[in-house]
C-alpha atoms as a PDB file:
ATOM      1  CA  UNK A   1      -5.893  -0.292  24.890  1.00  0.00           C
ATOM      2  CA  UNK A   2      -4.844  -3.600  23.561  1.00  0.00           C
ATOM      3  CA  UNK A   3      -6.971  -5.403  20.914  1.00  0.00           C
ATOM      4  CA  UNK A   4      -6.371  -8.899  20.652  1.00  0.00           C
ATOM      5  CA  UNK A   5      -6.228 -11.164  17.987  1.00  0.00           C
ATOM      6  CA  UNK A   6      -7.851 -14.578  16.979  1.00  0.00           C
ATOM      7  CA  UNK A   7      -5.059 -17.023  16.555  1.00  0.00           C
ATOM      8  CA  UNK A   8      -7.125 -19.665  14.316  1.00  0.00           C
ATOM      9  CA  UNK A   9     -10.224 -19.225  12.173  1.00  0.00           C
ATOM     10  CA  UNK A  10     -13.306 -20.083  13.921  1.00  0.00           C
ATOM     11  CA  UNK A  11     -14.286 -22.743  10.978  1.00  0.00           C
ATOM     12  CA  UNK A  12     -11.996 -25.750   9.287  1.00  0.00           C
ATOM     13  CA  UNK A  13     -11.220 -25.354   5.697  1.00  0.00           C
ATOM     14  CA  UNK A  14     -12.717 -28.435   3.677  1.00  0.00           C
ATOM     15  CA  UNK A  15     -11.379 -27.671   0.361  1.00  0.00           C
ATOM     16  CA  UNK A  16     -10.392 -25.066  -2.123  1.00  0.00           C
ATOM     17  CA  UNK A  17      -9.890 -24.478  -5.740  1.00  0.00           C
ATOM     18  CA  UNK A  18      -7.707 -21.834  -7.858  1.00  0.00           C
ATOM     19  CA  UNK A  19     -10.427 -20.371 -10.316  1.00  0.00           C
ATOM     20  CA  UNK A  20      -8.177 -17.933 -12.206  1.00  0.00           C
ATOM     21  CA  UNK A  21      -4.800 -17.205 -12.547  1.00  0.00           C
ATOM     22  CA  UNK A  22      -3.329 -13.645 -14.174  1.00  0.00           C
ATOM     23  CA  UNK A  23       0.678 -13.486 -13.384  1.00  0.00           C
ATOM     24  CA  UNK A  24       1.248 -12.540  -9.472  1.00  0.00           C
ATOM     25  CA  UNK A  25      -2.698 -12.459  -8.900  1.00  0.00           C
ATOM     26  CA  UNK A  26      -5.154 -15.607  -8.534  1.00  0.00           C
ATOM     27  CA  UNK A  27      -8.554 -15.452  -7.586  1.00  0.00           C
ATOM     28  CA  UNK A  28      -9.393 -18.660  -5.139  1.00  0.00           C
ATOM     29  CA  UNK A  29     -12.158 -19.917  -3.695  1.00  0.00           C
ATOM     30  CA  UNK A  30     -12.256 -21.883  -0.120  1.00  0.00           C
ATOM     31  CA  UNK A  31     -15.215 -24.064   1.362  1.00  0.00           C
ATOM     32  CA  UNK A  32     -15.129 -24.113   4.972  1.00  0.00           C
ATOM     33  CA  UNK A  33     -17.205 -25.477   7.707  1.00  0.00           C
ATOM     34  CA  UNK A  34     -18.237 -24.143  10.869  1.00  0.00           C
ATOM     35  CA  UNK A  35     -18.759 -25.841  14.300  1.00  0.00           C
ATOM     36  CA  UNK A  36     -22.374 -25.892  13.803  1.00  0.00           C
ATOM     37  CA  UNK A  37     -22.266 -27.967  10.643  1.00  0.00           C
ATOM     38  CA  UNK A  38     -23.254 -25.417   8.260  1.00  0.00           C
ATOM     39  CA  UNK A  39     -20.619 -24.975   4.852  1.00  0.00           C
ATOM     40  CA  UNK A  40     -19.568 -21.736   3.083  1.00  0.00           C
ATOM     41  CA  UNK A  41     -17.172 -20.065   0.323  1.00  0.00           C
ATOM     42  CA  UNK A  42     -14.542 -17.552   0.715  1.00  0.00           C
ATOM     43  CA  UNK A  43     -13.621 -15.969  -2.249  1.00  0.00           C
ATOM     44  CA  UNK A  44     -10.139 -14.568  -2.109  1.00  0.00           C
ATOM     45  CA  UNK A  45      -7.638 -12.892  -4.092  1.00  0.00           C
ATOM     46  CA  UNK A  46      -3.834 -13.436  -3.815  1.00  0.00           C
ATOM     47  CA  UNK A  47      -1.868 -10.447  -4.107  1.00  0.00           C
ATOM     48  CA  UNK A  48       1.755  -9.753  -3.615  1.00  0.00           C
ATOM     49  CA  UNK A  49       2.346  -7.310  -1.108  1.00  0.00           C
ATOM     50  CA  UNK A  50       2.609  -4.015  -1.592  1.00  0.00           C
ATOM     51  CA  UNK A  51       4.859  -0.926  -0.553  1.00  0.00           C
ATOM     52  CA  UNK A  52       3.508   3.011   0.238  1.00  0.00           C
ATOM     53  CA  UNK A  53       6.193   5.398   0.487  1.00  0.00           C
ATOM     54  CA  UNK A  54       5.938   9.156   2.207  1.00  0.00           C
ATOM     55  CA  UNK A  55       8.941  10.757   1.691  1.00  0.00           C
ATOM     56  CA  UNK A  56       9.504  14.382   4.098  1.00  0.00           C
ATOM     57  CA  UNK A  57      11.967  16.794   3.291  1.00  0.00           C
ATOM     58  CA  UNK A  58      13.788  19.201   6.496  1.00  0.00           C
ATOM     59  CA  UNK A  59      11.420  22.030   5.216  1.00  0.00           C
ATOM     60  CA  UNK A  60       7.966  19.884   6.145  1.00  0.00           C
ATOM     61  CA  UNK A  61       7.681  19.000   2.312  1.00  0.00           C
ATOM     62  CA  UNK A  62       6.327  15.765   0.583  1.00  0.00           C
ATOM     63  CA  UNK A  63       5.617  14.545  -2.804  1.00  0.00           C
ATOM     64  CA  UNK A  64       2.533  13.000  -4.373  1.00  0.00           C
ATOM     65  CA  UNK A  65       1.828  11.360  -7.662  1.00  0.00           C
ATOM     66  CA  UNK A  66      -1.141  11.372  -9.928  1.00  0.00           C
ATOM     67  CA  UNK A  67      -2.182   8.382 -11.826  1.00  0.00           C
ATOM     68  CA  UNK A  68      -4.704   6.918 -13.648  1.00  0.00           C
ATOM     69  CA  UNK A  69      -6.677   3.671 -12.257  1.00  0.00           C
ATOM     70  CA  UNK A  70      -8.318   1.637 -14.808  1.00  0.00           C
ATOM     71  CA  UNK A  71     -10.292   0.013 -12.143  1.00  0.00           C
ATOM     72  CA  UNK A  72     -11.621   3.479 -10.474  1.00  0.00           C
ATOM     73  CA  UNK A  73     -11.822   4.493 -14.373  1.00  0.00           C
ATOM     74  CA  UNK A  74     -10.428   8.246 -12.343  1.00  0.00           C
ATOM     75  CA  UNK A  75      -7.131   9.299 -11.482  1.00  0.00           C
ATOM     76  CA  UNK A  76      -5.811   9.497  -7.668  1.00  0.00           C
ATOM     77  CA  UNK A  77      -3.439  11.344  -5.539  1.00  0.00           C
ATOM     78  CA  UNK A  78      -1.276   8.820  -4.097  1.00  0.00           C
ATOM     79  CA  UNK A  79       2.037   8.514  -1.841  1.00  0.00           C
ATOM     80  CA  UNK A  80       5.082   6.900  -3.773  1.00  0.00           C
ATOM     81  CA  UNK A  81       4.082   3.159  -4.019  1.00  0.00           C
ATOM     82  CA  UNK A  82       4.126  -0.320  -5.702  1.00  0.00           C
ATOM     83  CA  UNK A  83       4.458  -3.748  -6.267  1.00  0.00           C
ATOM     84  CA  UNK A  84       6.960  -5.755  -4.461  1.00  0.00           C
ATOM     85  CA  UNK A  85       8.930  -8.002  -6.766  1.00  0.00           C
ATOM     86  CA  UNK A  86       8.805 -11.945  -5.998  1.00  0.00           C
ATOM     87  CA  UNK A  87      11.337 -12.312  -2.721  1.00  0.00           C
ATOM     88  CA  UNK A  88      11.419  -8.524  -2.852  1.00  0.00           C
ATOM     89  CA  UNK A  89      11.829  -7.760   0.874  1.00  0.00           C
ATOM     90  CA  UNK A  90       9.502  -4.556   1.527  1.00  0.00           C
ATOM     91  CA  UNK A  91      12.358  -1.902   2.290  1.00  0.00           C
ATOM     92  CA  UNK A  92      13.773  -3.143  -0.882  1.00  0.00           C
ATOM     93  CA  UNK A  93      10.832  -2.654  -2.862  1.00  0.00           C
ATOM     94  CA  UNK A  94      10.114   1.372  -0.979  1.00  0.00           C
ATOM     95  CA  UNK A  95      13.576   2.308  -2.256  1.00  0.00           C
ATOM     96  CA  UNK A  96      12.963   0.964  -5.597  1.00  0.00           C
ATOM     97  CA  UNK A  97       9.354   2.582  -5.922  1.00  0.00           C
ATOM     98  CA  UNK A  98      10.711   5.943  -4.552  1.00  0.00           C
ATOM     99  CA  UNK A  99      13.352   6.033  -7.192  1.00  0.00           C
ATOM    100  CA  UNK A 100      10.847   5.146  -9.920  1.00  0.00           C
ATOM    101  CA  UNK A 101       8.137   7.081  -9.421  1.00  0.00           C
ATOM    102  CA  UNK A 102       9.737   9.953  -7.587  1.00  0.00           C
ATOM    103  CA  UNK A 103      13.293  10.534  -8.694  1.00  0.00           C
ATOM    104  CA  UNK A 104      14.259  10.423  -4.730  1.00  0.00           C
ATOM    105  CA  UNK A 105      16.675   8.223  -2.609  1.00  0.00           C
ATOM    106  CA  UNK A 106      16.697   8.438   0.846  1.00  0.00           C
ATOM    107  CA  UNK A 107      19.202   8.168   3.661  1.00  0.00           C
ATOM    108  CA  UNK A 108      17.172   7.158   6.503  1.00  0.00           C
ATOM    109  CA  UNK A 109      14.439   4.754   6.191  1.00  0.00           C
ATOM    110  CA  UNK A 110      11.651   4.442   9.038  1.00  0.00           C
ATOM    111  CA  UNK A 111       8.887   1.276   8.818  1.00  0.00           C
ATOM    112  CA  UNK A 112       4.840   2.422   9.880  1.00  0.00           C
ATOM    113  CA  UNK A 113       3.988  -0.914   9.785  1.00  0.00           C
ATOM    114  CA  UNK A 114       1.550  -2.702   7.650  1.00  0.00           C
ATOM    115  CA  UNK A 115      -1.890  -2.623   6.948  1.00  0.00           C
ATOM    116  CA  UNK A 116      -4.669  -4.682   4.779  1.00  0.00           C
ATOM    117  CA  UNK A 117      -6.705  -3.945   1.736  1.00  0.00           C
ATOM    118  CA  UNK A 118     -10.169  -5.901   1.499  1.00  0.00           C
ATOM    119  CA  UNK A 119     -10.908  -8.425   4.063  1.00  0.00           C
ATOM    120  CA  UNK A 120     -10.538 -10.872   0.563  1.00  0.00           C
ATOM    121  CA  UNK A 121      -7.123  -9.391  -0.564  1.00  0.00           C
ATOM    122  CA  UNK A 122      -4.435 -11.567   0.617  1.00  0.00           C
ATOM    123  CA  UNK A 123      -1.611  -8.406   0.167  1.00  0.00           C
ATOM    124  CA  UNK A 124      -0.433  -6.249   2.803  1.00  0.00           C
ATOM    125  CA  UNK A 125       0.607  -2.668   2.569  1.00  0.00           C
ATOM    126  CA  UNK A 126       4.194  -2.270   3.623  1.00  0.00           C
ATOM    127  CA  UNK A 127       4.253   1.701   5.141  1.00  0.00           C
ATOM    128  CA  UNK A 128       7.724   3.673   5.570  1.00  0.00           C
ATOM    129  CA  UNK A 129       8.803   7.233   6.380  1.00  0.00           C
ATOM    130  CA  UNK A 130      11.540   8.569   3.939  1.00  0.00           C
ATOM    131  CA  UNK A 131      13.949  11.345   5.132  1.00  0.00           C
ATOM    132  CA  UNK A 132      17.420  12.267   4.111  1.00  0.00           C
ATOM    133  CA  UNK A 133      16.337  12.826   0.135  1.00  0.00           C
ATOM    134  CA  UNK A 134      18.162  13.758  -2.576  1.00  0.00           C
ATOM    135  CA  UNK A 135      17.042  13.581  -6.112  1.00  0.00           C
ATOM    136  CA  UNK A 136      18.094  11.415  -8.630  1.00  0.00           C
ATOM    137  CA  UNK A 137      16.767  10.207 -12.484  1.00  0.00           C
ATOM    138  CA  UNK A 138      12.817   8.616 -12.108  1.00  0.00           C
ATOM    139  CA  UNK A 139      12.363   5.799 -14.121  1.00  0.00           C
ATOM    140  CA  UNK A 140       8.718   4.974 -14.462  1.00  0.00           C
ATOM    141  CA  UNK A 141       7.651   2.033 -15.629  1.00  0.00           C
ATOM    142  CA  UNK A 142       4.996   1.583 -19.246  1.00  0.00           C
ATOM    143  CA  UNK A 143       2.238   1.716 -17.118  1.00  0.00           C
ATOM    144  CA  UNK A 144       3.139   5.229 -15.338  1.00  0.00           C
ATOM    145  CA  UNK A 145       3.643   7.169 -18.667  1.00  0.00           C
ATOM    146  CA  UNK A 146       0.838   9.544 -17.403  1.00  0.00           C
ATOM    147  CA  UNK A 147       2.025   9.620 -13.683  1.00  0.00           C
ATOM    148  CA  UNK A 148       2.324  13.653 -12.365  1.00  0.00           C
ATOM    149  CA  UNK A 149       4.306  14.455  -9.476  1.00  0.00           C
ATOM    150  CA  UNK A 150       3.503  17.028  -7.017  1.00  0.00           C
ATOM    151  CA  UNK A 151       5.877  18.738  -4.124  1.00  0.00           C
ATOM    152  CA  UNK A 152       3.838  20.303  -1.146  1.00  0.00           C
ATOM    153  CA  UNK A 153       3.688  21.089   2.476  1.00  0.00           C
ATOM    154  CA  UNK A 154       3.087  17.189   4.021  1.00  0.00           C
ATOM    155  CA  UNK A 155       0.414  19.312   6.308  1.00  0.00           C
ATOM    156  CA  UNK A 156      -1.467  19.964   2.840  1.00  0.00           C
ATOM    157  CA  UNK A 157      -1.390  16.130   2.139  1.00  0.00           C
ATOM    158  CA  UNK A 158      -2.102  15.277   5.532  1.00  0.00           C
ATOM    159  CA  UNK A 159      -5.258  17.271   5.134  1.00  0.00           C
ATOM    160  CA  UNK A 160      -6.326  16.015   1.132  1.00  0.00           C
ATOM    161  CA  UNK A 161      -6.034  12.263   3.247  1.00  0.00           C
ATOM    162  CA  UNK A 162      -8.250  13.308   6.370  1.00  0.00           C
ATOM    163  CA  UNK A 163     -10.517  15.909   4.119  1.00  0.00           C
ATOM    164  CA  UNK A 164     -11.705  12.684   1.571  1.00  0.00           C
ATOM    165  CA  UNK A 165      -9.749  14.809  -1.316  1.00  0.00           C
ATOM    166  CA  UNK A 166      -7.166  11.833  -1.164  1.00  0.00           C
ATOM    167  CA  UNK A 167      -9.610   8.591  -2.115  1.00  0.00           C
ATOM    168  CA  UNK A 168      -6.614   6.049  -1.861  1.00  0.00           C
ATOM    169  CA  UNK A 169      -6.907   3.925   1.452  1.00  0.00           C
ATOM    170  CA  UNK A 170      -3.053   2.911   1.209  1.00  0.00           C
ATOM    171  CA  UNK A 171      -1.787   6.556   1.184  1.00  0.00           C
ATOM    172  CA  UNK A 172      -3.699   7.725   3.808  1.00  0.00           C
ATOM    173  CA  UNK A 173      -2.813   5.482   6.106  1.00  0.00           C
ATOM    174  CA  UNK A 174       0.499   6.114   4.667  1.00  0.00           C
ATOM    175  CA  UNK A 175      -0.011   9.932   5.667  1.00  0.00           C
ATOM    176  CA  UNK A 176      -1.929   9.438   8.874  1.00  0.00           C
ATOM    177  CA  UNK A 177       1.056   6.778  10.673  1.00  0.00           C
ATOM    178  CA  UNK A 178       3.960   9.545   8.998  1.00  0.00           C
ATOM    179  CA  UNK A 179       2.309  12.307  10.927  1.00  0.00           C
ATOM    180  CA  UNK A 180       2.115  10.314  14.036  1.00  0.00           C
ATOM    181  CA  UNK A 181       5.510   9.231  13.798  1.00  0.00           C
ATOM    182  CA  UNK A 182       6.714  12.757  12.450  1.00  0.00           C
ATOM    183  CA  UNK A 183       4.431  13.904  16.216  1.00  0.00           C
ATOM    184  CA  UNK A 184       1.727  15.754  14.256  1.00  0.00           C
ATOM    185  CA  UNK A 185      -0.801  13.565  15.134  1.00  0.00           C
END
């Protein structure tokens, strides 16, 4: 089944203002106005984009990392993932975020798509399928110092995503589009 897609927004935007501003994230608000005459604000939050990585070895083996998130004030299993740089195009920004975080290249490079945070988070999540790995130095950033990595089965991951063990909503869609595209699904 197809779903389709609005084109434009069902409302005319009348204005807008940039409340705050931290580096690559701003926090806007938008007043629109709707056919019927009636006004309201959007709050939203630009974000760069963002990649999720799941790398798969020949022996049906992935890696995870644990980190801590301020925000959650709790730490979460995640795929590989990050950031992308300003002009950073997204496969870029996977191989770069592999490296870091896992200490893996990869020879072959497979897009899942993207997919969207919040419904007021301008990013999008950037999904790819990494086989062909070999290892090579990590290089976390400051901000990782605490980051854990963990090699096992992708079946076990696939599992922590689908039995709510894995909390993160970019890694398991990360997990659930790698095990349709690795025919597991």
């Amino acid at each position: 089944m197809k779903l389709e897609r609005a084109e434009q927004p069902p409302f005319d935007v009348i204005g807008g203002e940039e409340v705050a501003r931290r580096a690559s994230i701003a926090l806007r608000s938008d007043r629109v106005r709707w056919p019927d005459g009636e006004e309201a604000d959007y709050r939203v939050v630009e974000s760069p984009d963002s990649v999720f990585i799941v790398p798969f070895d020949p022996r049906g083996g992935t890696v995870l990392v644990r980190q801590w998130r301020h925000a959650w004030n709790g730490s979460a299993w995640e795929v590989p993932a990050g950031t992308l740089e300003p002009r950073e195009e997204p496969l870029a920004g996977a191989q770069r975020e592999l490296r870091e975080e896992a200490g893996l290249i990869a020879e072959e490079w497979r897009p899942l798509g993207f997919t969207r945070g919040t419904a007021l988070v301008t990013g999008r999540q950037h999904h790819f399928l990494a086989r062909g790995l070999s290892r090579v130095q990590r290089a976390p950033e400051r901000y990782e110092r605490d980051m854990i990595l963990r090699e096992l089965p992708f079946d076990e991951a696939l599992e922590a995503a689908l039995d709510g063990s894995i909390e993160h909503a970019g890694t398991i869609a990360s997990l659930v589009r790698a095990a349709r595209a690795l025919g597991k699904l």
